[in-house]
C-alpha atoms as a PDB file:
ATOM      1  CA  UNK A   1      66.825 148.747 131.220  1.00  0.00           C
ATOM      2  CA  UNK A   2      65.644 145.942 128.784  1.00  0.00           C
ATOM      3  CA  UNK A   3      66.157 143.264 131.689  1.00  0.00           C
ATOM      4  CA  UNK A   4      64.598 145.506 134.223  1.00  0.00           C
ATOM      5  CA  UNK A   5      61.260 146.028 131.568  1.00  0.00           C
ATOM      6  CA  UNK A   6      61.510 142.082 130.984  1.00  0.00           C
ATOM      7  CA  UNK A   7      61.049 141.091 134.717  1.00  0.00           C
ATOM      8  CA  UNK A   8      58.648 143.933 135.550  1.00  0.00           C
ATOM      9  CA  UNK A   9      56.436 142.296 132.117  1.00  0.00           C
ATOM     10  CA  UNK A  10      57.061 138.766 134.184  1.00  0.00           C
ATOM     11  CA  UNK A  11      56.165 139.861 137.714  1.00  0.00           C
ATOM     12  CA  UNK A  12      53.157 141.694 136.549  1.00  0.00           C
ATOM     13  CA  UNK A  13      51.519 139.004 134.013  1.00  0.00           C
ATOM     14  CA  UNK A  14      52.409 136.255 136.265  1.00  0.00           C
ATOM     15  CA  UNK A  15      51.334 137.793 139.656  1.00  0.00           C
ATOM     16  CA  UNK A  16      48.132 138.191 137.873  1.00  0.00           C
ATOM     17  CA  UNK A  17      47.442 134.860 137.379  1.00  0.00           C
ATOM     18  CA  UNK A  18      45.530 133.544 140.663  1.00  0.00           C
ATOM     19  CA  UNK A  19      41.885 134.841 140.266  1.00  0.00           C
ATOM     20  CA  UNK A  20      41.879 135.494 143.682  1.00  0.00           C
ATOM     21  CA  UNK A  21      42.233 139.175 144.540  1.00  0.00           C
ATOM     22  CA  UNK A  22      38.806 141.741 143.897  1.00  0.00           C
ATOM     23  CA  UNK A  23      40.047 142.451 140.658  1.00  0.00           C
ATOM     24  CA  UNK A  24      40.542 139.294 138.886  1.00  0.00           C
ATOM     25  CA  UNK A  25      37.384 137.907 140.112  1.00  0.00           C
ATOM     26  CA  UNK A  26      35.770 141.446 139.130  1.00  0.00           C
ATOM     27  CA  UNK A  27      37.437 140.977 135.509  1.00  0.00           C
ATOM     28  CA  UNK A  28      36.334 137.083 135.863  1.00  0.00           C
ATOM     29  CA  UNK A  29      32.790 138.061 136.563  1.00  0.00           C
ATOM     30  CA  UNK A  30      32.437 140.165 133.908  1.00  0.00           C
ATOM     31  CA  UNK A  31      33.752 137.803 131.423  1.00  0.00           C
ATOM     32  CA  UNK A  32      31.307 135.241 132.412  1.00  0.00           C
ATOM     33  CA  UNK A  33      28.529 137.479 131.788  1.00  0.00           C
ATOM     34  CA  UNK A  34      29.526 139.028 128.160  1.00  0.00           C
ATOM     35  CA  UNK A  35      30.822 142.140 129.568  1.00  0.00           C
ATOM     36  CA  UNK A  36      34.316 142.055 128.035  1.00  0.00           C
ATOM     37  CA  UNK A  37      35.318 145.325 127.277  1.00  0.00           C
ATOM     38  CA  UNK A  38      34.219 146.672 131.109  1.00  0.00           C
ATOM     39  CA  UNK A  39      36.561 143.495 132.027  1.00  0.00           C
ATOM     40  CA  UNK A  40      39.827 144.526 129.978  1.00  0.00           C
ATOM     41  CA  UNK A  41      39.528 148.120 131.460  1.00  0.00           C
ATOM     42  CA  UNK A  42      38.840 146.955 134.786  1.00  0.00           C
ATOM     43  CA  UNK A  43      42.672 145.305 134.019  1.00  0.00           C
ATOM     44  CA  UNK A  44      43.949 148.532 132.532  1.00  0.00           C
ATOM     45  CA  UNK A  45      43.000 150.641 135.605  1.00  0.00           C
ATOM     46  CA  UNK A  46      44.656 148.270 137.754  1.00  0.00           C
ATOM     47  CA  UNK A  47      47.597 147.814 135.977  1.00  0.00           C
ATOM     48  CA  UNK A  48      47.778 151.975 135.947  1.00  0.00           C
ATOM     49  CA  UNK A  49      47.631 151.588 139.921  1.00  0.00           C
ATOM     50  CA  UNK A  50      50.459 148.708 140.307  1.00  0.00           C
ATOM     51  CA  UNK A  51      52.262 149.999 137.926  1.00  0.00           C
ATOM     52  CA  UNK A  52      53.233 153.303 140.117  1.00  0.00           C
ATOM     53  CA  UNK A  53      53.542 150.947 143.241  1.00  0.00           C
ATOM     54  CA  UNK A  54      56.172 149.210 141.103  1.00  0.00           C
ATOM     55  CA  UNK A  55      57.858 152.314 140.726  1.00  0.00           C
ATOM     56  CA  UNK A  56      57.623 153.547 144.352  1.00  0.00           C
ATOM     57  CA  UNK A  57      58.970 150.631 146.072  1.00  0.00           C
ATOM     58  CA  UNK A  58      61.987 149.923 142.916  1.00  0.00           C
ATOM     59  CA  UNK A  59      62.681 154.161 143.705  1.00  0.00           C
ATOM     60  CA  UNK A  60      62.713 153.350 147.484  1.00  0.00           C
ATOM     61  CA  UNK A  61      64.453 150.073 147.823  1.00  0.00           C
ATOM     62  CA  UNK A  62      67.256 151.428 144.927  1.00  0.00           C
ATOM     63  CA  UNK A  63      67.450 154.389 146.568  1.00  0.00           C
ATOM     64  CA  UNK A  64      67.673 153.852 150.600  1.00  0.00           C
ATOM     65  CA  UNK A  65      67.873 149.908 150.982  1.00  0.00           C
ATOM     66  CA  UNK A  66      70.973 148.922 149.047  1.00  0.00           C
ATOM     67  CA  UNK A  67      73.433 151.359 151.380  1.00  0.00           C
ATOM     68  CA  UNK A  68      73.192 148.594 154.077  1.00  0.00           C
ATOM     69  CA  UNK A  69      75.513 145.875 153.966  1.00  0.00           C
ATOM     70  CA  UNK A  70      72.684 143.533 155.505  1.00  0.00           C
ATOM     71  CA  UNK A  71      70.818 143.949 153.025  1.00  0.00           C
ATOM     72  CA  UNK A  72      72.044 140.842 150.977  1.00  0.00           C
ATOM     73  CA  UNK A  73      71.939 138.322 153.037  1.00  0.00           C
ATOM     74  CA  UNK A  74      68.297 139.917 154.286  1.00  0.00           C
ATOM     75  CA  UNK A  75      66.583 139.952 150.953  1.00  0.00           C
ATOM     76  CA  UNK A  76      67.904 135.806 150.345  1.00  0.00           C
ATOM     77  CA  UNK A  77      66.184 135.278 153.728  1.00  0.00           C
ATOM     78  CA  UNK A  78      63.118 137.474 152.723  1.00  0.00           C
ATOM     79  CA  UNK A  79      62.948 136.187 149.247  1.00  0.00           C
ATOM     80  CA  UNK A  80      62.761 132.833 150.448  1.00  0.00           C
ATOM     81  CA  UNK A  81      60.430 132.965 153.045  1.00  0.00           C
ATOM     82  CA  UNK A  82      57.981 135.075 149.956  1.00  0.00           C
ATOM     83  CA  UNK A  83      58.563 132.739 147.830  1.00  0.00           C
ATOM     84  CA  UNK A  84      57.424 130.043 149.761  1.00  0.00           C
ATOM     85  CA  UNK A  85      54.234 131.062 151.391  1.00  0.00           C
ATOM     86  CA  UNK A  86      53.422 132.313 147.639  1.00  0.00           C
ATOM     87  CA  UNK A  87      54.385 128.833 146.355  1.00  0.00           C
ATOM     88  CA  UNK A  88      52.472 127.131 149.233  1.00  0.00           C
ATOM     89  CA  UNK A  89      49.468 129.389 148.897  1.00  0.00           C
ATOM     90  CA  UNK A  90      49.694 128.642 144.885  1.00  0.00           C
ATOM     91  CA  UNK A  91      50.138 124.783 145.259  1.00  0.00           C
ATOM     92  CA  UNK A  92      46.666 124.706 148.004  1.00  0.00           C
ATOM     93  CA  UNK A  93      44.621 127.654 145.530  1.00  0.00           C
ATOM     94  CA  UNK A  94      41.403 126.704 144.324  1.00  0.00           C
ATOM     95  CA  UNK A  95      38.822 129.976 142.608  1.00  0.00           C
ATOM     96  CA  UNK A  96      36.176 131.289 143.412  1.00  0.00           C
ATOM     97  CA  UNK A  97      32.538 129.992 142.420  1.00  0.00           C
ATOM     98  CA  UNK A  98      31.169 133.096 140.558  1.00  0.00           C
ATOM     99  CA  UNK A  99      27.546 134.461 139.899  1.00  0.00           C
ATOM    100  CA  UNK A 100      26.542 134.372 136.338  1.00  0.00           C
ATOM    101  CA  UNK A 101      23.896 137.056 136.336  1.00  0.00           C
ATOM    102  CA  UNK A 102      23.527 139.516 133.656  1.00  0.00           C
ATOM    103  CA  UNK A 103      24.582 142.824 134.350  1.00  0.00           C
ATOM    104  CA  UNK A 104      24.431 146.026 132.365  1.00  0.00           C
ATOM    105  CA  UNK A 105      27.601 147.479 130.421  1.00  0.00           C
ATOM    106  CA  UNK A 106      29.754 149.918 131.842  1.00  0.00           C
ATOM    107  CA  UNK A 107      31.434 153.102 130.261  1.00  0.00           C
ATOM    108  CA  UNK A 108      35.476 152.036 129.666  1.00  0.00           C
ATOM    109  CA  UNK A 109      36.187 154.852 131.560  1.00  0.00           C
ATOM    110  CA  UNK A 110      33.988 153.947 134.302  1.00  0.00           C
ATOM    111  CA  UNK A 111      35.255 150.373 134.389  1.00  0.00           C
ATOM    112  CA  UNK A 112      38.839 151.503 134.325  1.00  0.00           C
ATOM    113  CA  UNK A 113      38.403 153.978 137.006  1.00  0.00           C
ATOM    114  CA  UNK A 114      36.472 151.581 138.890  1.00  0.00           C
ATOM    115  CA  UNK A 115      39.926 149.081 138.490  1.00  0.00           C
ATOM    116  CA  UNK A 116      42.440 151.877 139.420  1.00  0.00           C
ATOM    117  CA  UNK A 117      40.605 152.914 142.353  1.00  0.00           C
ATOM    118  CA  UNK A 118      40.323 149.630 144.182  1.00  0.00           C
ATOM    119  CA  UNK A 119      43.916 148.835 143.359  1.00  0.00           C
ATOM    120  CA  UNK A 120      45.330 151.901 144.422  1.00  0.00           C
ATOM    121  CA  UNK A 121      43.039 152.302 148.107  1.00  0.00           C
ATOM    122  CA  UNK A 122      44.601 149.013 148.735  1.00  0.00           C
ATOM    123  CA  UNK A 123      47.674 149.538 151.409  1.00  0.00           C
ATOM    124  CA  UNK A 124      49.259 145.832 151.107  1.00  0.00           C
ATOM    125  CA  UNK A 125      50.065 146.365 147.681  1.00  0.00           C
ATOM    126  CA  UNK A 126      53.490 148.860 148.585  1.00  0.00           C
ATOM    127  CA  UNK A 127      54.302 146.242 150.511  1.00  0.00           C
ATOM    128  CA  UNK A 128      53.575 143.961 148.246  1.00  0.00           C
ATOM    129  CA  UNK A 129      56.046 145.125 145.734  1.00  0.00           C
ATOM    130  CA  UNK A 130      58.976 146.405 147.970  1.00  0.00           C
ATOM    131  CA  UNK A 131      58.958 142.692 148.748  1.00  0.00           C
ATOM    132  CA  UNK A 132      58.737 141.747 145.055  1.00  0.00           C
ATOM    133  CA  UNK A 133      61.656 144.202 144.435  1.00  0.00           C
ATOM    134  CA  UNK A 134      63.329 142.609 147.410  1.00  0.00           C
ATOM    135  CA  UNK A 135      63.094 138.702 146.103  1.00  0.00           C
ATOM    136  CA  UNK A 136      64.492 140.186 142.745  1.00  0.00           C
ATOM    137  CA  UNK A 137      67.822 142.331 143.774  1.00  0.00           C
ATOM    138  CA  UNK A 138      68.096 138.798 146.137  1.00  0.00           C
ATOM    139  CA  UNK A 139      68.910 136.967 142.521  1.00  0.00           C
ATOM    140  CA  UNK A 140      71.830 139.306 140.942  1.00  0.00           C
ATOM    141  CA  UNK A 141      69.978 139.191 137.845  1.00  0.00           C
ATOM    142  CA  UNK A 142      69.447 143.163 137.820  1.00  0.00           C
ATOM    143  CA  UNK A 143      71.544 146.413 139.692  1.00  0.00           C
ATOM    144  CA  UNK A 144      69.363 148.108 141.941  1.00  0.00           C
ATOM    145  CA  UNK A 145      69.422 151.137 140.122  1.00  0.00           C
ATOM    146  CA  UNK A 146      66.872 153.943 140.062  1.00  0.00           C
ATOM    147  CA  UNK A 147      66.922 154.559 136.924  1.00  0.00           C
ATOM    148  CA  UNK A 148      65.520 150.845 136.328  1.00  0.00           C
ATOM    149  CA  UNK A 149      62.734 152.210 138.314  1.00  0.00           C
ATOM    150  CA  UNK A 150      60.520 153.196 135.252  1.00  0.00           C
ATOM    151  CA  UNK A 151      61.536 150.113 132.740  1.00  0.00           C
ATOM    152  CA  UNK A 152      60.084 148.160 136.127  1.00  0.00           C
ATOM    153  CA  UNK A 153      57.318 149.995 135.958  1.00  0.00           C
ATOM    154  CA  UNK A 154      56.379 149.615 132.376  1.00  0.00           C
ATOM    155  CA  UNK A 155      56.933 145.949 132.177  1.00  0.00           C
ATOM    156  CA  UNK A 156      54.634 145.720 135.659  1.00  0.00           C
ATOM    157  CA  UNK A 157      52.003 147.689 133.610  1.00  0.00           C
ATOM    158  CA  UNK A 158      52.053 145.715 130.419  1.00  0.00           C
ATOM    159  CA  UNK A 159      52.283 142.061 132.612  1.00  0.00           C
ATOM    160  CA  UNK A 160      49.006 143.049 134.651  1.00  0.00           C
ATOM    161  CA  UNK A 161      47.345 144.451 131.459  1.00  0.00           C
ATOM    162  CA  UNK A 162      48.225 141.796 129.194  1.00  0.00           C
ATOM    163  CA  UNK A 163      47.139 138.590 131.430  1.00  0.00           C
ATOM    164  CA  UNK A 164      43.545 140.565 132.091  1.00  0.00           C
ATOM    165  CA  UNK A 165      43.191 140.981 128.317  1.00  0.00           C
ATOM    166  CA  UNK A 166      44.262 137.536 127.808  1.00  0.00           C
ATOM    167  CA  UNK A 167      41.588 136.293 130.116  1.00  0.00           C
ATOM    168  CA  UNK A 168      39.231 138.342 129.058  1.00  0.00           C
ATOM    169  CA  UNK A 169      39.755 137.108 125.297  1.00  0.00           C
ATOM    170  CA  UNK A 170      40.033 133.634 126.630  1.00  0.00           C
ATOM    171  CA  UNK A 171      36.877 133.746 128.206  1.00  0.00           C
ATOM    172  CA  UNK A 172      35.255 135.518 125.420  1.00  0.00           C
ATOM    173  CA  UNK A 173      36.221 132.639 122.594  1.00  0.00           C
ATOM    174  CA  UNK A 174      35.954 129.704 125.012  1.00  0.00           C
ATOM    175  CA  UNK A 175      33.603 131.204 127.980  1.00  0.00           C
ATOM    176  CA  UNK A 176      30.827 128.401 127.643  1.00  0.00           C
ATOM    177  CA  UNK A 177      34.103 125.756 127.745  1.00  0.00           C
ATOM    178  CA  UNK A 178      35.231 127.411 131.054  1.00  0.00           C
ATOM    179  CA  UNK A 179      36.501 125.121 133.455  1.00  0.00           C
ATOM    180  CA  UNK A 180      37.457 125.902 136.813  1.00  0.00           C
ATOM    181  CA  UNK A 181      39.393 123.258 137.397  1.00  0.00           C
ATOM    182  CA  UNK A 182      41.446 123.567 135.167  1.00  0.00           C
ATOM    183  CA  UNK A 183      42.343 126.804 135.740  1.00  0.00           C
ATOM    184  CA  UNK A 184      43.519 125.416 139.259  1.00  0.00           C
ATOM    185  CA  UNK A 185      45.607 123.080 138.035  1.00  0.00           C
ATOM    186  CA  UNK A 186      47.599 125.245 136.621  1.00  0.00           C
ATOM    187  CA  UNK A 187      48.375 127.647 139.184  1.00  0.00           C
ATOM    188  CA  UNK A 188      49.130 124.560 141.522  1.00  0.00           C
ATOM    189  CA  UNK A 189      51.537 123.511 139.185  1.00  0.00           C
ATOM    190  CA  UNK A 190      53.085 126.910 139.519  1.00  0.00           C
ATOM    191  CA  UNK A 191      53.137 126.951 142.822  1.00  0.00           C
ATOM    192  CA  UNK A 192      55.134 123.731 142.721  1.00  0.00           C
ATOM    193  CA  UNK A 193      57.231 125.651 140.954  1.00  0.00           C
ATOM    194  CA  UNK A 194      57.885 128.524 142.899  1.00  0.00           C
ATOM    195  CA  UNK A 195      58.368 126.339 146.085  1.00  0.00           C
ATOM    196  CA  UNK A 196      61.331 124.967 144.764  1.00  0.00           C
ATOM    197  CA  UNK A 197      62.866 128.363 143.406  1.00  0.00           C
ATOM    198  CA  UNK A 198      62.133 129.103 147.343  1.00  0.00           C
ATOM    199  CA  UNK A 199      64.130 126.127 148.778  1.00  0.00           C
ATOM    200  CA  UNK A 200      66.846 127.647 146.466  1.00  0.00           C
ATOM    201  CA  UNK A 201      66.668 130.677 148.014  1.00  0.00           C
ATOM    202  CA  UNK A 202      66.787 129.315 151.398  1.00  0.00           C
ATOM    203  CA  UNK A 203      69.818 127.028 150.654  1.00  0.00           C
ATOM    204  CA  UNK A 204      71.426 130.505 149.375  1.00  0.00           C
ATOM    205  CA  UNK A 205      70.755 132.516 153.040  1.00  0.00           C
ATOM    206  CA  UNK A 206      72.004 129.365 154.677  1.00  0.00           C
ATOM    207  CA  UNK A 207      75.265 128.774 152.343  1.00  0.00           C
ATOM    208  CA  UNK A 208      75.561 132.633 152.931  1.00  0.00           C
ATOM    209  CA  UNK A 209      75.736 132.077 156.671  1.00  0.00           C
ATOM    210  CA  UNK A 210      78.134 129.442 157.082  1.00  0.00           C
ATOM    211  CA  UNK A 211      80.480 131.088 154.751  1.00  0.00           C
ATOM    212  CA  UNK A 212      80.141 134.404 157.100  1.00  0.00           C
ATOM    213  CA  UNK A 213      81.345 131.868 159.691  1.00  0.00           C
ATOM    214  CA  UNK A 214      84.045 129.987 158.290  1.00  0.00           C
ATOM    215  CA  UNK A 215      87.594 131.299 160.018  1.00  0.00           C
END
């Protein structure tokens, strides 16, 4: 349960890194313009709503997926081909220019409802994280079982929630130092990164197949 907490804590903080989706440049924005509290709880809400998408797709996959024998060699195939559009899409990323008007505060609870709601009306996040769950029970380095289902979910909730209060406490101490730049040089680099961890995935589907073939 500790390992299954630990990767749902490294999915979640790192998946959150790209300020690309509505929420990160919503929690971006609002950092710009001094509004860092409304930009934490923007992240808490969402992490609320990924956090139980986590837990769906760990309870589904654990539960239904793993009583195929294809499944295996399907989630090294699957996990590879994720990995390296995600790497890909990483290594080519550049942010978003954002606005820098001023704005007035928000209620927390407003701001966190307003985070949870447009995370959870968003439909490609299930499949977002069966596939996640997918690309892990692909490495060995976890059982698919259900009762790692919450852990999973806790970790995802405490990765999303810590990397927007990170950023927003970055941009609060250093906001005027702000560089976009270099913000995108650092999730190239990780998607450098992750495009090799793909190729290793593909070599594992195709080592898989040949040895399925050997007399």
């Amino acid at each position: 349960m500790i390992a299954a907490l630990l990767i749902g804590f490294a999915f979640g903080f790192f998946g959150s890194v790209p300020i690309a989706g509505p929420i990160a440049a919503l929690v971006l924005q609002r950092g710009l313009t001094g509004r860092y509290k409304d930009g934490a709880a923007i992240g808490v809400g969402c992490a609320v709503a990924e956090a139980g998408y986590a837990f769906l797709a760990w309870w589904g996959f654990s539960t239904f997926l793993t009583k195929y024998p294809l499944v295996e060699p399907a989630s090294r195939l699957l996990a590879a081909l994720i990995l390296l559009g995600l790497g890909i899409s990483f290594a080519r990323y550049r942010s978003p220019e954002m606005k820098d008007q001023a704005q007035p505060a928000q209620t927390a609870h407003r701001s966190l409802l307003l985070g949870f709601t447009i995370t959870a009306l968003n439909p490609t996040l299930i499949a977002t994280w069966t596939a996640a769950t997918t690309t892990l029970y692909s490495t060995g380095l976890i059982s698919a079982d259900p009762l790692n289902g919450l852990p999973f979910a806790a970790g995802t909730f405490t990765g999303i929630a810590g990397w927007f209060g990170l950023l927003t406490f970055l941009l609060k101490r250093y906001g005027k130092r702000f560089k976009r730049e270099t913000m995108d040089r650092v999730v190239r680099t990780v998607g450098v990164l992750i495009v090799g961890l793909g190729l290793v995935f593909a070599y594992r589907f195709v080592d898989f197949v040949q040895a399925s073939r050997a007399p």
